[in-house]
Protein backbone atom coordinates (compact mmCIF):
# COMPACT_ATOMS: atom_id res chain seq x y z
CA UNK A 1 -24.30 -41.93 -28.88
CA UNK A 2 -23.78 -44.19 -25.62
CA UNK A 3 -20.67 -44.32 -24.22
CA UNK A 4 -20.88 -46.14 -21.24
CA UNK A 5 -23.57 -48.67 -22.20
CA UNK A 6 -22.42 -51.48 -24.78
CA UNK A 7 -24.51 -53.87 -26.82
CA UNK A 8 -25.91 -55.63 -22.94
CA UNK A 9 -24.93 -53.17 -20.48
CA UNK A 10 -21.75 -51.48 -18.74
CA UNK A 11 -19.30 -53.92 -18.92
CA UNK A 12 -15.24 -54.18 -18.60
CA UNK A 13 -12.57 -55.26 -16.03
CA UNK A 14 -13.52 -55.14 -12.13
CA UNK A 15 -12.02 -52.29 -10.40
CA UNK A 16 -11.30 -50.83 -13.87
CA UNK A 17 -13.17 -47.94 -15.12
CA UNK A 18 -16.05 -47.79 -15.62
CA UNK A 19 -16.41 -51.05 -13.75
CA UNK A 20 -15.63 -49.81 -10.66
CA UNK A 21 -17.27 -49.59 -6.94
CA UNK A 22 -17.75 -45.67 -7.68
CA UNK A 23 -18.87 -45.55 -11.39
CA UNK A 24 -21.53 -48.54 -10.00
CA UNK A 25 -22.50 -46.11 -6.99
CA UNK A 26 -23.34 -43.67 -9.79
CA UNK A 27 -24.82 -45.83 -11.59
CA UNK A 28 -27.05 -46.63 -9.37
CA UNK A 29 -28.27 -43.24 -8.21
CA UNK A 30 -29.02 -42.19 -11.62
CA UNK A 31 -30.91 -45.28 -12.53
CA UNK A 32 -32.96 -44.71 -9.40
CA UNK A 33 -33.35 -41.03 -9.83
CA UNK A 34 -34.47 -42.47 -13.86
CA UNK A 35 -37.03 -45.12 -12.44
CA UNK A 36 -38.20 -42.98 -9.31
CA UNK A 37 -39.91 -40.06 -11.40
CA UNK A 38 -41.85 -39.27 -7.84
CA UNK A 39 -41.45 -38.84 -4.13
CA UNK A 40 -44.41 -41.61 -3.41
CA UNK A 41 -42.99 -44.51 -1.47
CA UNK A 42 -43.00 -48.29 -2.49
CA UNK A 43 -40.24 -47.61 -5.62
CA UNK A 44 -38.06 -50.82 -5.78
CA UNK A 45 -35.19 -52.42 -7.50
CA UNK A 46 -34.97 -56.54 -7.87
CA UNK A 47 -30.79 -57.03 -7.84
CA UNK A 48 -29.87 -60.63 -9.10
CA UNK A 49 -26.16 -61.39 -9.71
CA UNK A 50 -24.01 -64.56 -11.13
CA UNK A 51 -20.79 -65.88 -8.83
CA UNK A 52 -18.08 -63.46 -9.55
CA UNK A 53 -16.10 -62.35 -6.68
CA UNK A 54 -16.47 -59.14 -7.39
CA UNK A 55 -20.08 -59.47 -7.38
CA UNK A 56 -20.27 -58.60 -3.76
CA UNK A 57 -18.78 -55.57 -4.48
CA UNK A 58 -20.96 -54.07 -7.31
CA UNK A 59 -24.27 -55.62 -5.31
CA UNK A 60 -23.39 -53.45 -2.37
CA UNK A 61 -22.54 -50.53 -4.64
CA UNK A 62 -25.61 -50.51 -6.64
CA UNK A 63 -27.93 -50.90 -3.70
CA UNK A 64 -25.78 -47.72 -1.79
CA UNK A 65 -26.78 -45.32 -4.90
CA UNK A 66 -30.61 -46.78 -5.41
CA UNK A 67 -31.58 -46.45 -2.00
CA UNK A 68 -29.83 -42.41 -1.77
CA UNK A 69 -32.64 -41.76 -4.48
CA UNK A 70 -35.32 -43.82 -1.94
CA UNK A 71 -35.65 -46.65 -3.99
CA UNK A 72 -36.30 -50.17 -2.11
CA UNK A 73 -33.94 -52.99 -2.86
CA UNK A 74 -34.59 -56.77 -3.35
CA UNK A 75 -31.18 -58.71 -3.34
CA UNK A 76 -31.97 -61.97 -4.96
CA UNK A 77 -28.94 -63.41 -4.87
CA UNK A 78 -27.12 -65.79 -7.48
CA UNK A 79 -29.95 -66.07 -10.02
CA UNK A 80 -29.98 -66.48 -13.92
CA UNK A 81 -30.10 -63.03 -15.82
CA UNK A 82 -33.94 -64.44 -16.69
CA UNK A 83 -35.05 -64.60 -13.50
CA UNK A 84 -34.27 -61.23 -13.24
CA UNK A 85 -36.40 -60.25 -16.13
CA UNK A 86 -39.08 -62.21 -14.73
CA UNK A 87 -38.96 -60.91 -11.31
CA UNK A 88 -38.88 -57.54 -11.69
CA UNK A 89 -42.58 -57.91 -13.72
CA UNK A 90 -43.98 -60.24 -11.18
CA UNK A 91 -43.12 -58.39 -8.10
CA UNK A 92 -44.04 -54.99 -9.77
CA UNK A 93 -40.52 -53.63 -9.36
CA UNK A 94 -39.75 -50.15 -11.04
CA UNK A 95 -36.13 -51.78 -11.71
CA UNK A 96 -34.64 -55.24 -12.81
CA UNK A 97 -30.53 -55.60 -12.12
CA UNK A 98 -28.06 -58.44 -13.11
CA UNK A 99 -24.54 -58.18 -12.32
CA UNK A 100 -23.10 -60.49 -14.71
CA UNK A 101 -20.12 -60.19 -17.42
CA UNK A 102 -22.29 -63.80 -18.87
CA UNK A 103 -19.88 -65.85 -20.61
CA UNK A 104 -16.41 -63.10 -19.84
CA UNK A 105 -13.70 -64.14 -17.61
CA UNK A 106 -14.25 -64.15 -14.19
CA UNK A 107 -11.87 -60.87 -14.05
CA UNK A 108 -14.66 -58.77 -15.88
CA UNK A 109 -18.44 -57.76 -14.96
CA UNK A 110 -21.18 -56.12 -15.96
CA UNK A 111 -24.53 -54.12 -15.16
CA UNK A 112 -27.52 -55.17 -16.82
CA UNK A 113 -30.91 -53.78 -16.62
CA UNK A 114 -34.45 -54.37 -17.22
CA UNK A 115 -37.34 -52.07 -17.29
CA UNK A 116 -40.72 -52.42 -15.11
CA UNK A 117 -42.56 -54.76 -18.17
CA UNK A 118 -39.14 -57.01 -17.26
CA UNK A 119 -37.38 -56.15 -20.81
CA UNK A 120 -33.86 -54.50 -21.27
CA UNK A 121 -33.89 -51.25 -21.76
CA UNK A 122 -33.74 -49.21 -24.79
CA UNK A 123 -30.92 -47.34 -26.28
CA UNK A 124 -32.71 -43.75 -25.77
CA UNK A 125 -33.16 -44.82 -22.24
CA UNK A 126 -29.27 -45.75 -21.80
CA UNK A 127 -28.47 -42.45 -23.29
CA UNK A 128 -30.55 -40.56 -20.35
CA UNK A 129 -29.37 -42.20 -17.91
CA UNK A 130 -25.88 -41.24 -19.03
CA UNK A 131 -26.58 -38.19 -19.04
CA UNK A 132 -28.04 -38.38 -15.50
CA UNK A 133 -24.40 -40.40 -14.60
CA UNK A 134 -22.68 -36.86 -16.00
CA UNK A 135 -24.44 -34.47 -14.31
CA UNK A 136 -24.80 -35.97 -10.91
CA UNK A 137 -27.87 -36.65 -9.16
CA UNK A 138 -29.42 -34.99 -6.28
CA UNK A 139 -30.07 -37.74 -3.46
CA UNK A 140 -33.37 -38.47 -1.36
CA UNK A 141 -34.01 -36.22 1.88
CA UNK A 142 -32.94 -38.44 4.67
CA UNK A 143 -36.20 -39.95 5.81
CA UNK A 144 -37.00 -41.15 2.50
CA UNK A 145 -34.10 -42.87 2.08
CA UNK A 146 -34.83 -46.74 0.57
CA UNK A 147 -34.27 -49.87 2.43
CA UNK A 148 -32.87 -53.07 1.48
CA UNK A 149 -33.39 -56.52 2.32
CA UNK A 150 -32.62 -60.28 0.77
CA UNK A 151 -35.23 -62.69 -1.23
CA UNK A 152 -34.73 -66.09 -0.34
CA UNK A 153 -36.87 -67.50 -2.74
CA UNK A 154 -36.31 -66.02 -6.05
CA UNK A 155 -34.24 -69.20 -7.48
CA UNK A 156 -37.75 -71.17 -6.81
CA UNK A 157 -39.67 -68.69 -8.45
CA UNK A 158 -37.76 -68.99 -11.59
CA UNK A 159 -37.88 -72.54 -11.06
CA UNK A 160 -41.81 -73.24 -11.54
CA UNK A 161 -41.50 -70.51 -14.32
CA UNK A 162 -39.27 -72.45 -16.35
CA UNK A 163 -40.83 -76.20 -15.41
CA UNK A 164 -44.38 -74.01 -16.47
CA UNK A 165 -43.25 -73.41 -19.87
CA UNK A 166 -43.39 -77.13 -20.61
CA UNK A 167 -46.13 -79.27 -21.37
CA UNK A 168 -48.06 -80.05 -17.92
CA UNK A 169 -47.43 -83.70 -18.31
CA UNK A 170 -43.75 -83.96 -20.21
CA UNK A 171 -41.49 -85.76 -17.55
CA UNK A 172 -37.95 -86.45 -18.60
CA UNK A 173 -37.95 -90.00 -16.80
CA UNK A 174 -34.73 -92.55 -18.20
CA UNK A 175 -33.34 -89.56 -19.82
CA UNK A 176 -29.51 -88.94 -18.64
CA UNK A 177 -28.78 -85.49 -19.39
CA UNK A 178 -25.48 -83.60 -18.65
CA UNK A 179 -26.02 -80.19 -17.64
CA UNK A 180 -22.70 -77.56 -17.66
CA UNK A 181 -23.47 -74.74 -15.39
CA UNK A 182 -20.09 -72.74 -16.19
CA UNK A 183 -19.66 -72.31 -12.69
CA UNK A 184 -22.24 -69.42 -12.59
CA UNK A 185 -25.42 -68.15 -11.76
CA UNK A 186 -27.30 -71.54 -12.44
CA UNK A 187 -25.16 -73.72 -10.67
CA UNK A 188 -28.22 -74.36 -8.39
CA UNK A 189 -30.91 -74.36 -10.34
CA UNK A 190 -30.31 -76.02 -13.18
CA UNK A 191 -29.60 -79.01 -11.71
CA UNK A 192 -32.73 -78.38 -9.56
CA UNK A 193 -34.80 -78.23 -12.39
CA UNK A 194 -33.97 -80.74 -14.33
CA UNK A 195 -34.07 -83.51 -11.24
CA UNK A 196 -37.48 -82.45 -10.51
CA UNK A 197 -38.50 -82.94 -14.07
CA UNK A 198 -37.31 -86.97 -13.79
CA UNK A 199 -33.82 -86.50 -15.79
CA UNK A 200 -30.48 -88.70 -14.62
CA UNK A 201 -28.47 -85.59 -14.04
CA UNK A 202 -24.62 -85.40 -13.79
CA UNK A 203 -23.73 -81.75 -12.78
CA UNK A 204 -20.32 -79.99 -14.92
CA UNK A 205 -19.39 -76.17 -13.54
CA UNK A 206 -21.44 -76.43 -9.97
CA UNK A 207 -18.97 -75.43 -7.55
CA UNK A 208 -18.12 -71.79 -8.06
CA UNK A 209 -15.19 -69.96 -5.95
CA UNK A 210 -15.52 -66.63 -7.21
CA UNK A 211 -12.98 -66.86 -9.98
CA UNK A 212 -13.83 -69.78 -11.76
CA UNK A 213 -16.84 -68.71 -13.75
CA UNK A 214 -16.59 -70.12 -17.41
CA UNK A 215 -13.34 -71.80 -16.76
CA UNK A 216 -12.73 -74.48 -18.79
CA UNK A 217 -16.69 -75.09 -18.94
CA UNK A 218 -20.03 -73.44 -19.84
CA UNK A 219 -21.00 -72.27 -23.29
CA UNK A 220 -18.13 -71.07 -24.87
CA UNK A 221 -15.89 -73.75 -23.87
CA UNK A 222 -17.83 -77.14 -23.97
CA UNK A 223 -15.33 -79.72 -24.10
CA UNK A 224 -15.40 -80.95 -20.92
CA UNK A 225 -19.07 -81.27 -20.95
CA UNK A 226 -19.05 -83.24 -24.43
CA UNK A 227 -16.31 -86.07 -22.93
CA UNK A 228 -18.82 -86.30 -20.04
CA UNK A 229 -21.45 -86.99 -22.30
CA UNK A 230 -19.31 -89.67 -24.04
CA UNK A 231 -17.73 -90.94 -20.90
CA UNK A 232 -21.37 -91.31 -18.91
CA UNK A 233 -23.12 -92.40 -22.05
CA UNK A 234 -25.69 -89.72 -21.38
CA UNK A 235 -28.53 -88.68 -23.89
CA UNK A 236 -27.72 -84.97 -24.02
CA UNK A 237 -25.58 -82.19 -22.61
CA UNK A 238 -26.62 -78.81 -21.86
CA UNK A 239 -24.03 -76.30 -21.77
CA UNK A 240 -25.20 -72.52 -20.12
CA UNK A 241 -22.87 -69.87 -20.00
CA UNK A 242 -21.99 -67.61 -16.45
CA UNK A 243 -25.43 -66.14 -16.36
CA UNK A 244 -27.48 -68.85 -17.91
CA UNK A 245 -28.85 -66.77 -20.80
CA UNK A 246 -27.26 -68.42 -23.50
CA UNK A 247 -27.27 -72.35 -24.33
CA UNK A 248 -25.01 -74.70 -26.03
CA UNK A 249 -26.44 -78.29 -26.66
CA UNK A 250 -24.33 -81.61 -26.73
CA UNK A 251 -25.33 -84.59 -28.55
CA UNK A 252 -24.75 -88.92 -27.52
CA UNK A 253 -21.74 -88.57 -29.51
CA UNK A 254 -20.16 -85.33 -28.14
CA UNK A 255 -21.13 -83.51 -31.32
CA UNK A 256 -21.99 -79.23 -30.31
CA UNK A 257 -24.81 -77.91 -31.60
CA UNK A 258 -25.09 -73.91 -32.24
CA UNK A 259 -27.97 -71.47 -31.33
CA UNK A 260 -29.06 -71.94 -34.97
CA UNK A 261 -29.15 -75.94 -34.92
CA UNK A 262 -31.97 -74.76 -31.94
CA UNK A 263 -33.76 -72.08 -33.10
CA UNK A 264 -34.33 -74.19 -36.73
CA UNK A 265 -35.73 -77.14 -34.61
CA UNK A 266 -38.09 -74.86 -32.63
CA UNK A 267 -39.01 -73.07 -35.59
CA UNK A 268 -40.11 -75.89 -37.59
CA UNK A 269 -41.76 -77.33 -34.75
CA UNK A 270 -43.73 -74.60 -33.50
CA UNK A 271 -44.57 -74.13 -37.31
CA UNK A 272 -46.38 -77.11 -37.45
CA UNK A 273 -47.79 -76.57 -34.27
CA UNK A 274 -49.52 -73.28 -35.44
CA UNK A 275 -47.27 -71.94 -33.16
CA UNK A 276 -44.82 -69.37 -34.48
CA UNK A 277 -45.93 -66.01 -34.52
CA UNK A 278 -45.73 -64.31 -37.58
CA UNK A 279 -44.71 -67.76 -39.83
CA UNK A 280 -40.89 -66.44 -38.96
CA UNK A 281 -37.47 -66.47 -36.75
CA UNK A 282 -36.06 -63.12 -35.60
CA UNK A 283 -31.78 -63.53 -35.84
CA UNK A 284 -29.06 -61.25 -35.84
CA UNK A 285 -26.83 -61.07 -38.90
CA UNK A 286 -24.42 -63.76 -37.12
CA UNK A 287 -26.68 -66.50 -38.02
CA UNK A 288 -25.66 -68.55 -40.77
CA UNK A 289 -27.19 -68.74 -44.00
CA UNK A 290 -27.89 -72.34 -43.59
CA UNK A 291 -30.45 -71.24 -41.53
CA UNK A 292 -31.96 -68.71 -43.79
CA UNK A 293 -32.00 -71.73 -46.33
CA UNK A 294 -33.82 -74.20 -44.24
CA UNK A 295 -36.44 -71.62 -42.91
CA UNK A 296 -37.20 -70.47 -46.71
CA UNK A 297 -37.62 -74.58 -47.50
CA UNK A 298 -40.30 -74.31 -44.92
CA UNK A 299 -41.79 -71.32 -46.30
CA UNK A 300 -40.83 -69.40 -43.06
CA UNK A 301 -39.12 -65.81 -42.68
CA UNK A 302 -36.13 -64.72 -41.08
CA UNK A 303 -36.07 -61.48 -39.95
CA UNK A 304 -32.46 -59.89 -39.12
CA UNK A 305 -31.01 -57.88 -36.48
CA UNK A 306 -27.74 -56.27 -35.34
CA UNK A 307 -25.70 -58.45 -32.89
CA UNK A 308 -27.24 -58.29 -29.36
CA UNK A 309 -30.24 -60.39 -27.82
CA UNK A 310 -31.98 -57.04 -26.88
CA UNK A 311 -32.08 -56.40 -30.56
CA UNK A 312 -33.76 -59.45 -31.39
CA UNK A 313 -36.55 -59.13 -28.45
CA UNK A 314 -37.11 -55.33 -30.12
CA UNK A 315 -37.72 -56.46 -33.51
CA UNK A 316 -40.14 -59.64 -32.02
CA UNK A 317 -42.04 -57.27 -30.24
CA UNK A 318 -41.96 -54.34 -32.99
CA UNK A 319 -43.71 -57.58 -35.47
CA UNK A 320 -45.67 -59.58 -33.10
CA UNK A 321 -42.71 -62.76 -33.51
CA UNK A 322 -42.91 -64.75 -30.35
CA UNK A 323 -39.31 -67.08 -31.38
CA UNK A 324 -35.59 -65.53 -31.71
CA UNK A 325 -32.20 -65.54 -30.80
CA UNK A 326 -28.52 -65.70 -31.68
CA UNK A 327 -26.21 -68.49 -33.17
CA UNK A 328 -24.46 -68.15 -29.66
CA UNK A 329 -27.05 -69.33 -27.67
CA UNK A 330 -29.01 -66.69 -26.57
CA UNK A 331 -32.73 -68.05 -27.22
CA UNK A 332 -36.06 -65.95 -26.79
CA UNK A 333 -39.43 -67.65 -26.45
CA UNK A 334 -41.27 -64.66 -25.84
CA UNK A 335 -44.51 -66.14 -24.72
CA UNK A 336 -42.71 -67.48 -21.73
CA UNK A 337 -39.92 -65.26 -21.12
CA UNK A 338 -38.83 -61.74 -21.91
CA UNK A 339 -34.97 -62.50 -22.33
CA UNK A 340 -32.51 -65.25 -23.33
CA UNK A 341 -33.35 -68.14 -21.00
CA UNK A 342 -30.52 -71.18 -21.90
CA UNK A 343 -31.74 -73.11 -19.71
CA UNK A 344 -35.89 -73.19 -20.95
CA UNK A 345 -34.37 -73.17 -24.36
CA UNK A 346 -32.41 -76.89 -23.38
CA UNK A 347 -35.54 -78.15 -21.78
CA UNK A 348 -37.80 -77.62 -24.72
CA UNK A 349 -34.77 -79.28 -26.93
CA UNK A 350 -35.27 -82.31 -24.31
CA UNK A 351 -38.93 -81.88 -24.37
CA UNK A 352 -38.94 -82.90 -28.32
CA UNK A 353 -36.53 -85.77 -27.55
CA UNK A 354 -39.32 -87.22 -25.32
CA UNK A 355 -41.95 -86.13 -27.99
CA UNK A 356 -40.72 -87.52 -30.84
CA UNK A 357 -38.30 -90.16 -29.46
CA UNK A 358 -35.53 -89.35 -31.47
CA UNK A 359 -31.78 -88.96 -30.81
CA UNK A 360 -30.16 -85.68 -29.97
CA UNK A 361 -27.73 -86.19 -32.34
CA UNK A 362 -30.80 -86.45 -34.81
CA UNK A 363 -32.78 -83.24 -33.73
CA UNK A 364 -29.34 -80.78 -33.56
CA UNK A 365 -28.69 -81.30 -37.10
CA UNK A 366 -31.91 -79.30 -38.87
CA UNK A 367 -29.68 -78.27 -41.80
CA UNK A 368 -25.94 -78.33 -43.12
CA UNK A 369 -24.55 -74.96 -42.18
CA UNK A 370 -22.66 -73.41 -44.93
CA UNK A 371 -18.73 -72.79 -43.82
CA UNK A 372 -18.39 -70.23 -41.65
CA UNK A 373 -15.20 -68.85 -40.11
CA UNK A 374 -15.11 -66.10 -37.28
CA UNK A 375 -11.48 -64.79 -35.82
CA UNK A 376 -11.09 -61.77 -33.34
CA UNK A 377 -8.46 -58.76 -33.49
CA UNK A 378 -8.10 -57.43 -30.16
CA UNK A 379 -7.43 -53.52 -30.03
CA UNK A 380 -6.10 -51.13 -27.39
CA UNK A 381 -8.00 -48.65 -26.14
CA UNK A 382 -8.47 -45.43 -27.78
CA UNK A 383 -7.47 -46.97 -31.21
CA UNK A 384 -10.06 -47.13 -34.52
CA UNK A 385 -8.76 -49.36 -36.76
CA UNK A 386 -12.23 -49.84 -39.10
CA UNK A 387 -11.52 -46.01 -39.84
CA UNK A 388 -8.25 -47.06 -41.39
CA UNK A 389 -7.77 -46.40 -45.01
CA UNK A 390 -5.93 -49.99 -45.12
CA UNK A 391 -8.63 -51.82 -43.23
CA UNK A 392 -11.59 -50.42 -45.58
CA UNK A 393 -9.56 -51.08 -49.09
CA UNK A 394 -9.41 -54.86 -47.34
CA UNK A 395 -12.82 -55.20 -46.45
CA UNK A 396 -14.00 -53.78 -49.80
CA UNK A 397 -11.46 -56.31 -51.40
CA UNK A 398 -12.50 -59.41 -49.47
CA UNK A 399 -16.86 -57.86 -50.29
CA UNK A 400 -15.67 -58.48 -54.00
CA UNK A 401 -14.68 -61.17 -54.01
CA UNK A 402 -17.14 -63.12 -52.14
CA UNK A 403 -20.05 -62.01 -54.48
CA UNK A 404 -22.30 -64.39 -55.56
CA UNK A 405 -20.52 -66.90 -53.46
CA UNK A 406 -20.95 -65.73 -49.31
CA UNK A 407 -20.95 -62.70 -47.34
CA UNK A 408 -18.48 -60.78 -45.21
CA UNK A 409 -19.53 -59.12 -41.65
CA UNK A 410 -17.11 -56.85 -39.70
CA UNK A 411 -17.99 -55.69 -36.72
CA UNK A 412 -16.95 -53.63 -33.29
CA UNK A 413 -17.70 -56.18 -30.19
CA UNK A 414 -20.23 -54.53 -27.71
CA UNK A 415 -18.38 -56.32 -25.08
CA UNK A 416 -14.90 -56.76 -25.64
CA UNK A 417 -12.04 -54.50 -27.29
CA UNK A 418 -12.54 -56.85 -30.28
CA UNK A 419 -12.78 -56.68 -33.98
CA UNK A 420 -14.92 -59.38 -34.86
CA UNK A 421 -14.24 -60.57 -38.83
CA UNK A 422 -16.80 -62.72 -40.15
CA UNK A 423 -16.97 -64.67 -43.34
CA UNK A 424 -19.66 -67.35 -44.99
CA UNK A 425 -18.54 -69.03 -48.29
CA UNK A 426 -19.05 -72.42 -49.70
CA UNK A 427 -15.55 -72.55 -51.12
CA UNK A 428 -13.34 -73.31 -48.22
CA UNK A 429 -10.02 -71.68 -49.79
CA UNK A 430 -11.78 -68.43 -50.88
CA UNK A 431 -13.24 -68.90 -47.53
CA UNK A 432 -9.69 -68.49 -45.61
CA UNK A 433 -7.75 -66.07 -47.74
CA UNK A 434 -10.67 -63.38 -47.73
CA UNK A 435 -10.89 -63.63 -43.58
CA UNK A 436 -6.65 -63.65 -43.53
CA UNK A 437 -6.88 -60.83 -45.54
CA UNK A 438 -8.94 -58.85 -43.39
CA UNK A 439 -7.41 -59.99 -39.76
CA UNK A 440 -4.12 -59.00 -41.70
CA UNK A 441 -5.04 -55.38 -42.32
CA UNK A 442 -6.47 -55.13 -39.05
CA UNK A 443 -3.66 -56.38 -37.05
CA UNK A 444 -1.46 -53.70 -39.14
CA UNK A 445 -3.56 -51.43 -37.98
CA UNK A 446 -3.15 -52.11 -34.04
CA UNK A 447 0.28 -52.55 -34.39
């Protein structure tokens, strides 16, 4: 069992353990030691972070323990998590960082990593690097200590990636799009990108301090970035969370459109296309069944993972899928990227505007989700309240009760200190009282 690593990373409160300048400094030597098997020279680490304050911090910490085990250090800068994944594969690094919390308050961060092929790692790897964290880690003789130095070009690397995975000769001319950068690692290049495609662009969320990542914008808050939409008469918004791996889409009218709204379009797009891999969508079990519905209308699969985009790019590339993601945002379009990438995922939503010359508001409604109600217990540290007698006899209760009619999910966050209770049912009273129920027992059990 990990116990450092959640479902993306180390994550938790700056200067907190584990997030701390020391824990990251041992971090970093193990993950060195774990990547450097052998003394040859030319081992190196690609280090991208988003625009927390406290990024400085674990950037300087990180490279401190790789380069004690002699690995070489690229410090990219504010970049997307993506354009980590992608340059750790196309500069042949051993080692692909992000230091990102994505869409957490600007209070918390996080360590994320990506193997040589420029994929997160695997839980058996997480677990031996933990164990390499435990036992300490013998450093480098002096004179083969690594070296470090900055990449000023990463953010146009990504840039042509992203542009690449389009058609050669889409162009986004007299399209107004809104594009939310959640004060975060995009903030740049998102904007960038979409200007040199031919989109009217009005920037939301592109002037971070430090402490205002996903602040009233991005992702998981897109108000702001709908009444600009409304307000500027744009086409579209585009809402990315902190580290741009995630995507929220906005509508002419203001109307938000899920992860799921997306990944149906794609899916029945690139199904008619001859496209999608494997005639099916990989999702977690967060997706909503109005999804399942509308990809079994089209005679396509839906293959289901636990919660976590690293789960979803395992079971594409255990089947051959080349399309997945989560109803939060995270999209994967494997045969251009090896992670979440928001911000490809909103282009290629733009992309079948221009194709089909239809309204956003037309192509983010692919099916009528059934009713689905989420609501989060928050729990202090060191308590178990699933293992409570009261909390299963609820659960159990609620599973009853919804047969035949919806389904019940209750799960630990692999992020937060959060119970996550999750309910689907068409009948919006049985709906309420089985999640109430639940939260209820729950809360009693924090108490």
């Amino acid at each position: 069992m990990r116990k450092l690593f959640g479902t993306d990373g180390v994550r938790g409160t700056a200067n907190i353990h584990p997030m701390t300048a020391d824990m990251a400094l041992r971090i970093g030597a193990a993950v060195g030691r774990y990547f450097r098997r052998d003394a040859s020279a030319g081992h190196r680490v690609v280090i991208g972070k988003d625009t927390r304050l406290s990024g400085y911090m674990f950037e300087n910490a990180l490279t401190a323990g790789l380069t004690s085990t002699g690995m070489n250090v690229l410090l990219l800068g504010p970049v997307p998590t993506p354009a980590v994944g992608l340059m750790t594969r196309s500069m042949r690094a051993d080692l692909g960082v992000m230091i990102s919390a994505s869409h957490n308050p600007a209070d918390d961060n996080g360590i994320k990593f990506f193997g040589p092929d420029g994929y997160k790692l695997s839980d058996q790897a997480e677990i031996e690097i933990e164990a390499l964290i435990e036992a300490g880690v013998e450093p480098a003789q002096s004179q083969n200590i690594g070296r470090a130095k900055r990449i000023d070009d990463a953010r146009f690397r990504y840039g042509e990636r992203v542009k690449g995975s389009l058609p050669r000769d889409l162009r986004l001319d007299g399209l107004k799009v809104v594009i939310d950068c959640a004060n975060g690692a995009a903030h740049r290049a998102a904007p960038e990108i979409l200007w040199e495609l031919g989109a009217e662009v009005i920037p939301v969320g592109v002037s971070p301090d430090g402490t205002n990542i996903n602040r009233g914008c991005g992702s998981t808050q897109p108000a702001v970035a709908a009444e600009t939409v409304v307000a500027h008469g744009a086409h579209v918004g585009i809402c990315l969370d902190g580290d741009a791996d995630r995507v929220i889409m906005i509508d002419e009218t203001g109307q938000v459109a899920d992860g799921d709204q997306l990944m149906a379009l794609l899916a029945a797009t690139w199904a008619n296309d001859g496209r999608l891999a494997g005639d099916a969508l990989v999702a977690t079990v967060m997706s909503n069944l109005g999804l399942e519905r509308f990809l079994e209308g089209k005679g396509l699969g839906l293959e289901r993972t636990s919660v976590g985009d690293r789960y979803v790019v395992e079971r594409m590339r255990q089947g051959g899928f080349n399309l997945g993601g989560e109803q939060s945002g995270h999209i994967v379009m494997s045969d251009f990227a090896t992670t979440g990438d928001g911000l490809m995922a909103g282009l290629h939503f733009l992309g079948e505007m221009v194709r089909t010359g239809q309204k956003a508001s037309t192509l983010a409604q692919q099916f009528q989700p059934v009713p689905q109600l989420l609501q989060n217990v928050r729990y202090a540290a060191g308590q178990t309240p699933l293992e409570s007698d009261q909390v299963q006899s609820a659960i159990e209760t609620a599973e009853r009760a919804l047969v035949g009619q919806g389904r019940l999910l209750i799960r630990k966050s692999g992020t937060e200190p959060l119970i996550r209770v999750m309910a689907e049912c068409e009948d919006a009273g049985l709906l309420q009282t089985t999640v109430a129920d639940v939260v209820a027992a729950v809360e009693a059990a924090t108490a």
